[in-house]
Protein backbone atom coordinates (compact mmCIF):
# COMPACT_ATOMS: atom_id res chain seq x y z
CA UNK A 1 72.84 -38.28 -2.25
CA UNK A 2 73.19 -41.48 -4.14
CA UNK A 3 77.23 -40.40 -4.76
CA UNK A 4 77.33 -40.26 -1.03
CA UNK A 5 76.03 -43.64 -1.07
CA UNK A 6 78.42 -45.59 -3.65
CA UNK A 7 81.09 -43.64 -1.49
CA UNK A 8 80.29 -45.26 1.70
CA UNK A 9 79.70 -48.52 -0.06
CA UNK A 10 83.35 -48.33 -0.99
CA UNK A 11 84.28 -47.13 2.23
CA UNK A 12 82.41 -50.16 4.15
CA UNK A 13 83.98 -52.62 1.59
CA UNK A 14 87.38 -51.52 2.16
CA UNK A 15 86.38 -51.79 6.03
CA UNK A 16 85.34 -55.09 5.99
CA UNK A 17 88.56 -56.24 4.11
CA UNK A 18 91.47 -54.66 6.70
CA UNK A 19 88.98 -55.82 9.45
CA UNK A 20 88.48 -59.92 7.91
CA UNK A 21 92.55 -59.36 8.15
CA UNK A 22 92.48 -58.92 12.16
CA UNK A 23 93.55 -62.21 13.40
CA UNK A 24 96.31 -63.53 14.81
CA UNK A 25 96.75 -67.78 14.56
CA UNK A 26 92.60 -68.01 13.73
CA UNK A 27 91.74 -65.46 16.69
CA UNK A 28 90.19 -62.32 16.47
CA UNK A 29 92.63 -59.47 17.80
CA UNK A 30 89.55 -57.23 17.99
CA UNK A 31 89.00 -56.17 21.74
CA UNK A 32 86.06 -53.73 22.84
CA UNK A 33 84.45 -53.17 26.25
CA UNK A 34 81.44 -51.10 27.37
CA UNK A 35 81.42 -49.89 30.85
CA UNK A 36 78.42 -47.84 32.29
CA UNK A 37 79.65 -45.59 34.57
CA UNK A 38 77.07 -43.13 36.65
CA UNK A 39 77.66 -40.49 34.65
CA UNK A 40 78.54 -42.10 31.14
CA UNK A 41 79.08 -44.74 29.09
CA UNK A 42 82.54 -45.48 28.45
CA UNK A 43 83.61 -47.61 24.96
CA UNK A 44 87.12 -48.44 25.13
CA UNK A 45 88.73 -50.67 22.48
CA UNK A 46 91.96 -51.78 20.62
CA UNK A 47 92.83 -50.38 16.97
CA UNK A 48 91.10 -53.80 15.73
CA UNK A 49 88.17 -53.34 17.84
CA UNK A 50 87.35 -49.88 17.48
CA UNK A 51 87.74 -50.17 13.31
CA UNK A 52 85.03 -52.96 13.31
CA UNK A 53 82.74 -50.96 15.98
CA UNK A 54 82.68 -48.05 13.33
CA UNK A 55 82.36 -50.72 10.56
CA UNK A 56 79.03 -51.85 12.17
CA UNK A 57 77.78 -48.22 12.57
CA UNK A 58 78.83 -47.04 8.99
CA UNK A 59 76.78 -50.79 7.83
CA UNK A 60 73.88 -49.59 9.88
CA UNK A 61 73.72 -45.83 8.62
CA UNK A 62 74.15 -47.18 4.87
CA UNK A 63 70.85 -49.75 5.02
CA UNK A 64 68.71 -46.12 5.11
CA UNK A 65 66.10 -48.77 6.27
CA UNK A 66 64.04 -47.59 9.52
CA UNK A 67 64.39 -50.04 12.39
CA UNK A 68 67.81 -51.47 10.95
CA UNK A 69 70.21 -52.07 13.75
CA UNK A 70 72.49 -53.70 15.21
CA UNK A 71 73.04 -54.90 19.06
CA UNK A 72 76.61 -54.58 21.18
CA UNK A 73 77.02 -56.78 24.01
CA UNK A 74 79.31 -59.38 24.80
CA UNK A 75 77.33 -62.10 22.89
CA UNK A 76 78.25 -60.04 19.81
CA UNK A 77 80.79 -57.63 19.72
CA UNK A 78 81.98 -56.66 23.12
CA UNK A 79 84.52 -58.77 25.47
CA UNK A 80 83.10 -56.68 28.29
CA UNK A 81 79.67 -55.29 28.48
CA UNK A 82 77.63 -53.52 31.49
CA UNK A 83 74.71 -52.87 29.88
CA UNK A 84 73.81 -54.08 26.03
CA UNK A 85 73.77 -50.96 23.30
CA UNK A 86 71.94 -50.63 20.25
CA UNK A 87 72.32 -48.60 17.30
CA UNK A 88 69.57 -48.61 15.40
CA UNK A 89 68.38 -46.29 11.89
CA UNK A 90 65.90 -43.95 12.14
CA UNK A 91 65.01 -41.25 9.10
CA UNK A 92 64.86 -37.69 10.11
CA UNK A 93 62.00 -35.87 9.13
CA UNK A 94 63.63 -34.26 6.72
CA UNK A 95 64.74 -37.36 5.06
């Protein structure tokens, strides 16, 4: 288990190194929106965006730490945003 853990280590510090490079004149290029549709909710996002959306995920999954998490909404992450999302860590049981 701890291999799996220096793994994604490297894999979030690689991450957060191709996404610090997403800008364009100072701007972020990242774009994300979250749409609640009756059905579903819909995440749509650009290359930029959806690379630092799994970036956040991958950082929350690799604290191990119940109750770590992380909110989306458009005072954080998301240009557009129906309804706020959280992803949050929680062990299993068998954990």
């Amino acid at each position: 288990m701890e291999n799996n853990h220096n793994q994604l280590g490297c894999l979030i510090q690689t991450l957060r190194k191709i996404d610090s490079s997403f800008e364009k004149n100072g701007i972020s290029t990242h774009a994300l929106a979250l749409k609640n549709n009756d059905s579903e909710i819909v995440v749509t996002g650009n290359f930029e965006g959806l690379i630092n959306l799994g970036l956040k995920i991958l950082e929350v999954a690799s604290s191990c730490s119940d109750g770590e998490h992380v909110h989306f909404d458009e005072h954080s992450l998301f240009d557009e945003c129906d309804k706020g999302l959280i992803i949050s860590y929680k062990s299993a049981e068998w954990d």
